[in-house]
Each structure stands twice: as C-alpha cells, then as structure tokens.
PDB file of N, CA and C in Angstrom:
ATOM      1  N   UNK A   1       5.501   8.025 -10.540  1.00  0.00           N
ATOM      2  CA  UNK A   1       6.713   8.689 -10.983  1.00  0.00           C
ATOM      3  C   UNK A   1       7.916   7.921 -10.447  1.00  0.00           C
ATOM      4  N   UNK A   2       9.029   8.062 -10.961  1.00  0.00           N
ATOM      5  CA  UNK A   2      10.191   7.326 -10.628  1.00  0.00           C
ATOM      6  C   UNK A   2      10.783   7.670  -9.823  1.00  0.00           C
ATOM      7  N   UNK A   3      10.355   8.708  -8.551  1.00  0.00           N
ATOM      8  CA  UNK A   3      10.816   9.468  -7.706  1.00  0.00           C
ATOM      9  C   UNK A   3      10.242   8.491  -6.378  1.00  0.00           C
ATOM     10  N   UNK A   4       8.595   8.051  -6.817  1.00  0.00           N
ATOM     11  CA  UNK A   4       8.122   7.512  -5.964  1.00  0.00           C
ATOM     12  C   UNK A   4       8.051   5.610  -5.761  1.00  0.00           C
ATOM     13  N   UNK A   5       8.442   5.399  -7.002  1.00  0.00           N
ATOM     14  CA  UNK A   5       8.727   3.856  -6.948  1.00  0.00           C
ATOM     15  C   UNK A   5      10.570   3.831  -6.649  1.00  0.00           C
ATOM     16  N   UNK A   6      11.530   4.340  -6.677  1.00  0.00           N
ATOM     17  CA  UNK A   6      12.711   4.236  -5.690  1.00  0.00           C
ATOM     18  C   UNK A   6      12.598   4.426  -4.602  1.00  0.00           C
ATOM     19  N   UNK A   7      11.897   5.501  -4.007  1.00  0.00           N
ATOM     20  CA  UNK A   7      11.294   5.594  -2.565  1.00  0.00           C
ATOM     21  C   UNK A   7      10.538   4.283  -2.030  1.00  0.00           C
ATOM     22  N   UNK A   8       9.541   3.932  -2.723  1.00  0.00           N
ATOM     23  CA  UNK A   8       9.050   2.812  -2.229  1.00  0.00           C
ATOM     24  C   UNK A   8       9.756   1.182  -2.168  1.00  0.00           C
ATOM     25  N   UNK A   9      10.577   1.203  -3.665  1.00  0.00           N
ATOM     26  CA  UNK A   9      12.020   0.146  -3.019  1.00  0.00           C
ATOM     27  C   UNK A   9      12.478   0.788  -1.794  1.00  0.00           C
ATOM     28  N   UNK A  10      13.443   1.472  -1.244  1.00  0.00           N
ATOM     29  CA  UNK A  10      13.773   2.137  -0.625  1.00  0.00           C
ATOM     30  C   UNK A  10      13.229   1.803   0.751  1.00  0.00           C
ATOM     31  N   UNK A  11      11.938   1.646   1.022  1.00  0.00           N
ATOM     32  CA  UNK A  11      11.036   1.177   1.813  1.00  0.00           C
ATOM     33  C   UNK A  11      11.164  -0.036   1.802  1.00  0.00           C
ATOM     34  N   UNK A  12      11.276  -0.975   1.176  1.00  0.00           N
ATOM     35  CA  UNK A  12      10.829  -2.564   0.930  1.00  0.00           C
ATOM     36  C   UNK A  12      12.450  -2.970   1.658  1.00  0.00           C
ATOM     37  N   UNK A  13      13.432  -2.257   1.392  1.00  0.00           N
ATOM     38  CA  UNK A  13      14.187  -3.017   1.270  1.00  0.00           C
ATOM     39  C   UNK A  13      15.120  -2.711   3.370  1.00  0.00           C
ATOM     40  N   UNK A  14      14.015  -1.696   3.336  1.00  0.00           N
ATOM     41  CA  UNK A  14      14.677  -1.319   4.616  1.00  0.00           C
ATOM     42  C   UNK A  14      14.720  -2.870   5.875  1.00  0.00           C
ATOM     43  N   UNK A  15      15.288  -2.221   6.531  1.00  0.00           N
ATOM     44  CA  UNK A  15      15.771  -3.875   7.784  1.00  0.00           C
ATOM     45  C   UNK A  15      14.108  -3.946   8.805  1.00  0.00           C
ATOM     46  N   UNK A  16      13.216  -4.344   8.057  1.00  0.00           N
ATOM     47  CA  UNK A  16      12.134  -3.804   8.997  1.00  0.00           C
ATOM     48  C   UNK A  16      11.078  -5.464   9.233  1.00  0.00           C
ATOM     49  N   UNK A  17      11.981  -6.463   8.293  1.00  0.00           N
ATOM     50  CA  UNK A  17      10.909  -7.579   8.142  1.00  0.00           C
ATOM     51  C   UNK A  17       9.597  -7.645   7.053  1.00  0.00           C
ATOM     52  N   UNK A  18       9.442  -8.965   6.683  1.00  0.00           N
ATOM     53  CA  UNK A  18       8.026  -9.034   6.071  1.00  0.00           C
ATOM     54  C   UNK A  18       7.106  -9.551   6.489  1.00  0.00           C
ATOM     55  N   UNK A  19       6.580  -8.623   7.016  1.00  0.00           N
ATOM     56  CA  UNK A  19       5.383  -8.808   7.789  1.00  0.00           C
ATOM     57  C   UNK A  19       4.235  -7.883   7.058  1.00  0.00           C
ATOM     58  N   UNK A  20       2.895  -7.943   7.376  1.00  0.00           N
ATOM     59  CA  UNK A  20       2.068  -7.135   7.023  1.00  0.00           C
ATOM     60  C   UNK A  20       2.073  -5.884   7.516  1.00  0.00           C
ATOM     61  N   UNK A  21       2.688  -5.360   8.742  1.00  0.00           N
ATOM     62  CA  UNK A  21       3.268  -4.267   9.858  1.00  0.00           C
ATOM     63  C   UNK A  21       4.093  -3.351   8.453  1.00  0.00           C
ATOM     64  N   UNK A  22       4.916  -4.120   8.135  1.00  0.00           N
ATOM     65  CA  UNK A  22       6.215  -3.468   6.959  1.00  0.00           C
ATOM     66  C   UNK A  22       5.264  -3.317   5.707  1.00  0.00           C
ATOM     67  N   UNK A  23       4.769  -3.816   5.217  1.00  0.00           N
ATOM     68  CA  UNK A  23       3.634  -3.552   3.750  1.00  0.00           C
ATOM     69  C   UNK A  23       3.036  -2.485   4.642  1.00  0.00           C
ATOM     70  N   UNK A  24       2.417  -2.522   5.352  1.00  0.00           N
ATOM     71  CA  UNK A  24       1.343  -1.503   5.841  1.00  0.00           C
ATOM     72  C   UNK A  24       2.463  -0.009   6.028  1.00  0.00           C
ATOM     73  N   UNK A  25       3.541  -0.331   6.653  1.00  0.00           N
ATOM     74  CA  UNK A  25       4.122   1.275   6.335  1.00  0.00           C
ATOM     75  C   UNK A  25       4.593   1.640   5.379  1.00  0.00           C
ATOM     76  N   UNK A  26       4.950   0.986   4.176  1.00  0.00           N
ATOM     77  CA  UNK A  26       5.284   1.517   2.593  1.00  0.00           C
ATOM     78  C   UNK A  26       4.518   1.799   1.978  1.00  0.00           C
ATOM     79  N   UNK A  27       2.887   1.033   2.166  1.00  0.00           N
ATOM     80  CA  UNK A  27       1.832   1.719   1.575  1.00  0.00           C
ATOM     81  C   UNK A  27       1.371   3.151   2.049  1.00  0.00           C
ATOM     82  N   UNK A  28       1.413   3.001   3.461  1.00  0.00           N
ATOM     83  CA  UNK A  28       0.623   4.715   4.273  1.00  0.00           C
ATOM     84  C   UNK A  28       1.899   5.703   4.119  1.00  0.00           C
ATOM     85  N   UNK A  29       3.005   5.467   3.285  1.00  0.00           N
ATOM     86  CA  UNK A  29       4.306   6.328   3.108  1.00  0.00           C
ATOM     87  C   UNK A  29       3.784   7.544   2.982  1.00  0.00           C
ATOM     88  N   UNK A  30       3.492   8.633   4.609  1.00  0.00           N
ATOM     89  CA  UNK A  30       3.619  10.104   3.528  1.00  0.00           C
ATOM     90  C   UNK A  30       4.513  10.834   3.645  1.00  0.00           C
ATOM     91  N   UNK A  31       5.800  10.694   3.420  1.00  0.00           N
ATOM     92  CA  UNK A  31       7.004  11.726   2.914  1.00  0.00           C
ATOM     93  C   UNK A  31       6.318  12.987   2.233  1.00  0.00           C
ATOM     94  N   UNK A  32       7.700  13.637   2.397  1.00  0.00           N
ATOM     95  CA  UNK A  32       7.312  15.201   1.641  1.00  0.00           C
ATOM     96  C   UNK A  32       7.714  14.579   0.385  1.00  0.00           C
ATOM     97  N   UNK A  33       6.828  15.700  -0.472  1.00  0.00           N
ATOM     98  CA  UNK A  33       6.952  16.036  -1.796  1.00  0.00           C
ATOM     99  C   UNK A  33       7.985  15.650  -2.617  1.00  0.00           C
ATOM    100  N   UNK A  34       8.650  15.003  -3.092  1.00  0.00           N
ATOM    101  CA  UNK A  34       7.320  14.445  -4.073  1.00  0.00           C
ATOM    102  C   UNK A  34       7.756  12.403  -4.156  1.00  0.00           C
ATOM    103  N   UNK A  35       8.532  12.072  -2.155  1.00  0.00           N
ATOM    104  CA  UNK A  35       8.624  11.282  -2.411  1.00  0.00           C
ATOM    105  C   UNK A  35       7.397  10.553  -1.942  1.00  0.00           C
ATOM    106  N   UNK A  36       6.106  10.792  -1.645  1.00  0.00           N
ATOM    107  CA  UNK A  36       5.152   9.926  -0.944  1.00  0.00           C
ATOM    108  C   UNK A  36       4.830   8.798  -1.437  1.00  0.00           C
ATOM    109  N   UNK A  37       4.367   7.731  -1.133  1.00  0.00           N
ATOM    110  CA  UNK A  37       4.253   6.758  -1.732  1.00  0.00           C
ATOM    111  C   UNK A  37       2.241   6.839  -1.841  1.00  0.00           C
ATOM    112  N   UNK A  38       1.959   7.292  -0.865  1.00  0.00           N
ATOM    113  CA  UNK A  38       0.716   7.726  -0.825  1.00  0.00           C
ATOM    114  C   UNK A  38       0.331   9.250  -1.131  1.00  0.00           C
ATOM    115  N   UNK A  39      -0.489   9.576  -1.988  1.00  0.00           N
ATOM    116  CA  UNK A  39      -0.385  10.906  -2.432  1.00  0.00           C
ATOM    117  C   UNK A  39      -1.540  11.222  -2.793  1.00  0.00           C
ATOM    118  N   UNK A  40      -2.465  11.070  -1.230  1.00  0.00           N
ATOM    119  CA  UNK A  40      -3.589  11.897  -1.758  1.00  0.00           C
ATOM    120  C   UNK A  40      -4.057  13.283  -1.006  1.00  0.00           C
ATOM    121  N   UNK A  41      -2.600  14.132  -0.385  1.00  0.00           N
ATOM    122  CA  UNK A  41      -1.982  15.348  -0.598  1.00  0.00           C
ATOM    123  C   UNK A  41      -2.209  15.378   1.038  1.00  0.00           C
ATOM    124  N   UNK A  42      -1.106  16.644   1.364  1.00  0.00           N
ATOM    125  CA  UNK A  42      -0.747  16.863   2.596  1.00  0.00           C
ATOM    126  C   UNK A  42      -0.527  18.290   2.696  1.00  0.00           C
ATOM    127  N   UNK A  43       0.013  19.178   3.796  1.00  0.00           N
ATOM    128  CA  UNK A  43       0.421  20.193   3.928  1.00  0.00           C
ATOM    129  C   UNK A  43       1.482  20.922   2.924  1.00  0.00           C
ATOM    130  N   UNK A  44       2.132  19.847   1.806  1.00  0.00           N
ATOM    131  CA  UNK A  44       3.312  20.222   1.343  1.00  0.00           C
ATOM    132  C   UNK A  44       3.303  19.817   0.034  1.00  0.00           C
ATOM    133  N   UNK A  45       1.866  19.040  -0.284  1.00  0.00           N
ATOM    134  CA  UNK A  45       1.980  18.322  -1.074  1.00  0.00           C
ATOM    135  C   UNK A  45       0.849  20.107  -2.601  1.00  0.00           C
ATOM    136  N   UNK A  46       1.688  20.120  -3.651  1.00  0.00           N
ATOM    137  CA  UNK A  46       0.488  20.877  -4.177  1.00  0.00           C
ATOM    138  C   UNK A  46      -0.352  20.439  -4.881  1.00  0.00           C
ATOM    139  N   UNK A  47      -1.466  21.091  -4.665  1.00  0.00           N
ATOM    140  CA  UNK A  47      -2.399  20.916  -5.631  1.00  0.00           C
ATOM    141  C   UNK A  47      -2.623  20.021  -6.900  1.00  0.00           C
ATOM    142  N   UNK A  48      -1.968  20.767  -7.873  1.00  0.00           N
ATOM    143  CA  UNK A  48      -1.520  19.997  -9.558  1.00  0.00           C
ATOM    144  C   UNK A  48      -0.997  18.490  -9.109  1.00  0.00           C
ATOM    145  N   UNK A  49      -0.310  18.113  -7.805  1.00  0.00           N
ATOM    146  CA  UNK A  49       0.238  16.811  -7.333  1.00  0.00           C
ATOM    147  C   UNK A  49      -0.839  15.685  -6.878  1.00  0.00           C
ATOM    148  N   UNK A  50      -1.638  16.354  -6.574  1.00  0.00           N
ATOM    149  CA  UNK A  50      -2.803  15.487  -5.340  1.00  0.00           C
ATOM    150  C   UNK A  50      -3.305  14.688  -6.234  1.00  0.00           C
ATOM    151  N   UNK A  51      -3.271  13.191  -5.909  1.00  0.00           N
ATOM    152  CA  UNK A  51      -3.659  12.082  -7.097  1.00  0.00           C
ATOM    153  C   UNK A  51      -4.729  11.330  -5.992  1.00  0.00           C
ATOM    154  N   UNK A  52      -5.643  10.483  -6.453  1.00  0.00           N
ATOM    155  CA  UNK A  52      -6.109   9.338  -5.471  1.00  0.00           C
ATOM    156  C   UNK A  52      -5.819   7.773  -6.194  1.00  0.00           C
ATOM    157  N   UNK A  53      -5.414   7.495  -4.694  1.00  0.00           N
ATOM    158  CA  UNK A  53      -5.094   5.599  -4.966  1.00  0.00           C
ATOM    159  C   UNK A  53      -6.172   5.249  -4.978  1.00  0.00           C
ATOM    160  N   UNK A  54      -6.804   4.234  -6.115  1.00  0.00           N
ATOM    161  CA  UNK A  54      -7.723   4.061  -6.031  1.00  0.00           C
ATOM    162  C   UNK A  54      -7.761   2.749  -5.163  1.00  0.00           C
ATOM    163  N   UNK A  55      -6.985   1.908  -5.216  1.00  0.00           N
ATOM    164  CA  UNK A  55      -6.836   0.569  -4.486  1.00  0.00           C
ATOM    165  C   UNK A  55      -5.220   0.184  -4.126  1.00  0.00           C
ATOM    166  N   UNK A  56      -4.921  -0.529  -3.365  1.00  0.00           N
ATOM    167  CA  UNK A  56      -3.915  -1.680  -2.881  1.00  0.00           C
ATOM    168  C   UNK A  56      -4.070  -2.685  -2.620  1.00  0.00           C
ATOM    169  N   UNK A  57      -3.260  -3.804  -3.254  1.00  0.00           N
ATOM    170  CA  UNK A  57      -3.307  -5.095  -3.105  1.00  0.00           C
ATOM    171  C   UNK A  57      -1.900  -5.738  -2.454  1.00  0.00           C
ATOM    172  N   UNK A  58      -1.906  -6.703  -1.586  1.00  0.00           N
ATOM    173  CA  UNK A  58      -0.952  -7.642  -1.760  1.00  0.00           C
ATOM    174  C   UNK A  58      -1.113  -8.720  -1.419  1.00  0.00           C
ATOM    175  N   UNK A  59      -0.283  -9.730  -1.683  1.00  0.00           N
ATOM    176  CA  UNK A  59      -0.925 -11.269  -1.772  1.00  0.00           C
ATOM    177  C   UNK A  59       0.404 -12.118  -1.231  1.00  0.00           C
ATOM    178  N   UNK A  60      -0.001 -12.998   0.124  1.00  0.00           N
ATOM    179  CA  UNK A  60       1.230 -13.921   0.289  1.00  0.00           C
ATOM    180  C   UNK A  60       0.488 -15.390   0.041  1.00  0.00           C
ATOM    181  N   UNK A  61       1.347 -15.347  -1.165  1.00  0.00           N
ATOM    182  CA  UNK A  61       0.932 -16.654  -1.933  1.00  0.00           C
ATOM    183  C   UNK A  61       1.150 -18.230  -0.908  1.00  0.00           C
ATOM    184  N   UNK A  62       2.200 -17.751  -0.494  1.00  0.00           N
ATOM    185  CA  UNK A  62       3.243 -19.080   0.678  1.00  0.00           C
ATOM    186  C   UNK A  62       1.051 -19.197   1.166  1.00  0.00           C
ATOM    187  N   UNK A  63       0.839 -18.817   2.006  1.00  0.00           N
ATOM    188  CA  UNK A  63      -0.577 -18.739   2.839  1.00  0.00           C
ATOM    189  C   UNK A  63      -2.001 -18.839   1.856  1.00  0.00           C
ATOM    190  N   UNK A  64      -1.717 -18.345   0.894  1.00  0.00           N
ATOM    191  CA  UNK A  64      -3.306 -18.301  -0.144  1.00  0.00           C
ATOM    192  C   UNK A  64      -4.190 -17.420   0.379  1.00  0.00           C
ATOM    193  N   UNK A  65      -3.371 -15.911   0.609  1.00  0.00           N
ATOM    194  CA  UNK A  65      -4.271 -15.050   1.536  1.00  0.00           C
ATOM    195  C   UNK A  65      -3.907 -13.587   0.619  1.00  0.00           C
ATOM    196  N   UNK A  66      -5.010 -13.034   0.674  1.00  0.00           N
ATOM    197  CA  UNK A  66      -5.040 -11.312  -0.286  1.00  0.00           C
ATOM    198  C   UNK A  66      -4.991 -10.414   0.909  1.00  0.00           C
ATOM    199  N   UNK A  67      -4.911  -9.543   0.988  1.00  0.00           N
ATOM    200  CA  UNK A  67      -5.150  -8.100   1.521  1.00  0.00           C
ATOM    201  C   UNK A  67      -5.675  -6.958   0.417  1.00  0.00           C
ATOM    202  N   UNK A  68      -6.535  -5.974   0.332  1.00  0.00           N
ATOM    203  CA  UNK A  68      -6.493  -5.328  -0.214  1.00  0.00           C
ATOM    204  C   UNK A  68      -7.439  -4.063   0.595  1.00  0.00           C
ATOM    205  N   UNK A  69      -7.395  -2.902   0.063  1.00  0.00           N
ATOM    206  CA  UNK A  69      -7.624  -1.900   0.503  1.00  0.00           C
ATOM    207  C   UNK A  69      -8.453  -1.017  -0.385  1.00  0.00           C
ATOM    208  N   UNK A  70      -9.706  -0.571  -0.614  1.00  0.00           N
ATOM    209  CA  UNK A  70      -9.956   0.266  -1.672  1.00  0.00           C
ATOM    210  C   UNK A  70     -10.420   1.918  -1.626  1.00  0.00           C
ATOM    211  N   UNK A  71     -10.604   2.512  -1.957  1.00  0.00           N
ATOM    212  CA  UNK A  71     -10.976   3.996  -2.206  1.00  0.00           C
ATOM    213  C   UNK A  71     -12.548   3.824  -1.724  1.00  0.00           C
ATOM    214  N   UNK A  72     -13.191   4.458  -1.423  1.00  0.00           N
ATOM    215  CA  UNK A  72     -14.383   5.061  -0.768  1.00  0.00           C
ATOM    216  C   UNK A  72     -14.410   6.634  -1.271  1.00  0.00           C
ATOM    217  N   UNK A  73     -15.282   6.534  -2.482  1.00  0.00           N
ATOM    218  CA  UNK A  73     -15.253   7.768  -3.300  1.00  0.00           C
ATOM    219  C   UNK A  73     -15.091   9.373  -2.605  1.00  0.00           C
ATOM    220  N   UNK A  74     -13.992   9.821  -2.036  1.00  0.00           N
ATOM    221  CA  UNK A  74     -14.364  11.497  -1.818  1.00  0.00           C
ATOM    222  C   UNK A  74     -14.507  10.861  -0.449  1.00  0.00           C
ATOM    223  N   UNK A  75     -14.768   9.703   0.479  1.00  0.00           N
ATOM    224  CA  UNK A  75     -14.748   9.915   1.888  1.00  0.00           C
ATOM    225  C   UNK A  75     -13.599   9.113   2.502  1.00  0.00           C
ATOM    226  N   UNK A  76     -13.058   8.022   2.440  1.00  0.00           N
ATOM    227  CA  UNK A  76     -11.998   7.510   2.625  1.00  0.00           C
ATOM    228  C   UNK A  76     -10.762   7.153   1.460  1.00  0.00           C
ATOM    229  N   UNK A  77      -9.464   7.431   2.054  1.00  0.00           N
ATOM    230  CA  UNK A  77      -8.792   6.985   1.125  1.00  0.00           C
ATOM    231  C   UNK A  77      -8.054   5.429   1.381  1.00  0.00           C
ATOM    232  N   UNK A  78      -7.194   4.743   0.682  1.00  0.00           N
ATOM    233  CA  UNK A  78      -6.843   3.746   0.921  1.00  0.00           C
ATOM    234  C   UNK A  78      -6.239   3.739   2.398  1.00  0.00           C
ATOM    235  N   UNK A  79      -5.187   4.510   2.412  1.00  0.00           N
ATOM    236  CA  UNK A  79      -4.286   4.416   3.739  1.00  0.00           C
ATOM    237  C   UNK A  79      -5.344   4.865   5.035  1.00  0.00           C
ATOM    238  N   UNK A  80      -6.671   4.623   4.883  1.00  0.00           N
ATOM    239  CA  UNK A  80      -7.341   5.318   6.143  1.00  0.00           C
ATOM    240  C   UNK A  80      -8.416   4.347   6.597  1.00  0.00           C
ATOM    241  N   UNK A  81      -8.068   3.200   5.800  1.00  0.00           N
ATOM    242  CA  UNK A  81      -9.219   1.922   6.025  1.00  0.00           C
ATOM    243  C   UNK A  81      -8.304   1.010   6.086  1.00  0.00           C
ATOM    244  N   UNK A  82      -9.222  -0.665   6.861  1.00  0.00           N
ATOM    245  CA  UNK A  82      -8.360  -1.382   7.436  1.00  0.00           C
ATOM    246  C   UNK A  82      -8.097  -2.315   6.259  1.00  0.00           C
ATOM    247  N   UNK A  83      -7.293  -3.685   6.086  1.00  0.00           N
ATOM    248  CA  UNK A  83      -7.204  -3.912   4.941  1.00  0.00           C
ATOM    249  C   UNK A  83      -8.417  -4.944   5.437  1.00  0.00           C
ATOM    250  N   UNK A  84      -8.882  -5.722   3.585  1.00  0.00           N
ATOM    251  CA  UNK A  84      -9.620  -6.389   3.866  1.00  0.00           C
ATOM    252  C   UNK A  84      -8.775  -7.704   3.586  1.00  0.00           C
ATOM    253  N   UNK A  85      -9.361  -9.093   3.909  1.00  0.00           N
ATOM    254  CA  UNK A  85      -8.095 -10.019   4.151  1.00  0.00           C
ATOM    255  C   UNK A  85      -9.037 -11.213   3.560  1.00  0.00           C
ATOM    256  N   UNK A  86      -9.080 -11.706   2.613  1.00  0.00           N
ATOM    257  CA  UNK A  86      -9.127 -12.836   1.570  1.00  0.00           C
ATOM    258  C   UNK A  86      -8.686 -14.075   1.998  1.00  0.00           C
ATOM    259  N   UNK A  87      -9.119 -15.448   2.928  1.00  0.00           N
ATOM    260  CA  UNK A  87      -7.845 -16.707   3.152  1.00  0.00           C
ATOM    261  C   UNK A  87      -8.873 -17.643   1.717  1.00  0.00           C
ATOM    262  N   UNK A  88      -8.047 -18.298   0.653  1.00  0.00           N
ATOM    263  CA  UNK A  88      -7.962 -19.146  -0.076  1.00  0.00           C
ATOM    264  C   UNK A  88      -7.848 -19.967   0.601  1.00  0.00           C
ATOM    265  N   UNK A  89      -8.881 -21.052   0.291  1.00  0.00           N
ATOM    266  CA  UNK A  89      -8.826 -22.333   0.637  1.00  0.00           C
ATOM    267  C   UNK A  89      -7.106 -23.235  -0.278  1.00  0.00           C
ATOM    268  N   UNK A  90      -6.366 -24.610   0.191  1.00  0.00           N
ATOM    269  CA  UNK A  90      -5.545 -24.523   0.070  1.00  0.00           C
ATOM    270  C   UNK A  90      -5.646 -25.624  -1.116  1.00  0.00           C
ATOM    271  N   UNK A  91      -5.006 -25.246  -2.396  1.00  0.00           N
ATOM    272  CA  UNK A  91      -4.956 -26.349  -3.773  1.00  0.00           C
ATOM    273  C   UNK A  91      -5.727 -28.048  -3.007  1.00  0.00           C
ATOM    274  N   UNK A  92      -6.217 -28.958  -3.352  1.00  0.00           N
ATOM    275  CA  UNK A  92      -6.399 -30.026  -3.208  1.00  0.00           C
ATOM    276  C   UNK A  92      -4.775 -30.836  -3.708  1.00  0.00           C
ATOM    277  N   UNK A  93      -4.099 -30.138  -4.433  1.00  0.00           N
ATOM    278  CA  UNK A  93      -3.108 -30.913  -5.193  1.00  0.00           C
ATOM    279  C   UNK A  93      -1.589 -30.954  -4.224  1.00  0.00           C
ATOM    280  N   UNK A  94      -1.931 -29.652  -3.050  1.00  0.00           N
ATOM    281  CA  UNK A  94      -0.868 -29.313  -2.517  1.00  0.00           C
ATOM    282  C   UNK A  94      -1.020 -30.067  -1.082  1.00  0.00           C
ATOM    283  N   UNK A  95      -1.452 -31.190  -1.086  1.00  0.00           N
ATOM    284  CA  UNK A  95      -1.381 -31.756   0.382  1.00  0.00           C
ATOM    285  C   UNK A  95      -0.899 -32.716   0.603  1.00  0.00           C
TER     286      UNK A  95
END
C-alpha cells in the first residue's frame, strides 16, 4: 500500500548510513498500523491486515554480494531469520 512504501522511503532516506545495519531496520519496520513495513501482524495490527512476506532481497552490486531472507511456511517469518549472504565471484572482465 502507498502508506507503506512512503514509510519505507521515509526509512531509506533517514541519516542512518548504508550499511546492511540500515537495510536490516527498514526491512524488520514494525510501526503501528498501517505504517509497517513488515506486516505479519502485531498487537495493533488487525486481522483482515495480517499479510506474510514471503521473501527479501537486496543486492550490493559495487561487491557482487545478495542477501536475502525467506519465509519458513507458518514457522518463521522473514524479519525473524538471519539473512542469507550470496558473494559472486568478480566479472573476469572487471580486473
């Protein structure tokens, strides 16, 4: 919803650095209702609202390295596992 991708600019753009530290707190965002960025429901969050992430990705290309995070059906959600971390070997063309 467009409530929750301004919130999550909102996040990106805060004075916090880019680091994986700063991705990691815009993804585990749980604000109240209905700005969470993560929304797989809270004390405040209702019912009809409660969605699951199924995955997160992000990628710093500068490095040739992934992060991603996935759903664990009904027992973990994204924001509750560590990320997993991908290093790409580096182009042959780029040396």
């Amino acid at each position: 919803c467009s409530v929750r991708f301004t919130n999550m600019g909102r996040l990106c753009h805060l004075p916090l650095g880019r680091t994986m530290e700063h991705l990691n707190r815009v993804i585990t965002d749980h604000s109240t209702f209905p700005r969470a960025v993560c929304r797989h429901g809270g004390p405040d969050t209702a019912p009809y609202d409660e969605t699951v992430t199924m995955a997160c990705a992000a990628y710093n290309v500068t490095k040739n390295r992934s992060y991603c995070r996935e759903w664990t059906p009904w027992e973990a959600m994204p924001c509750e596992k560590p990320w997993t971390v991908t290093q790409y070997p580096q182009r042959p063309d780029s040396q």
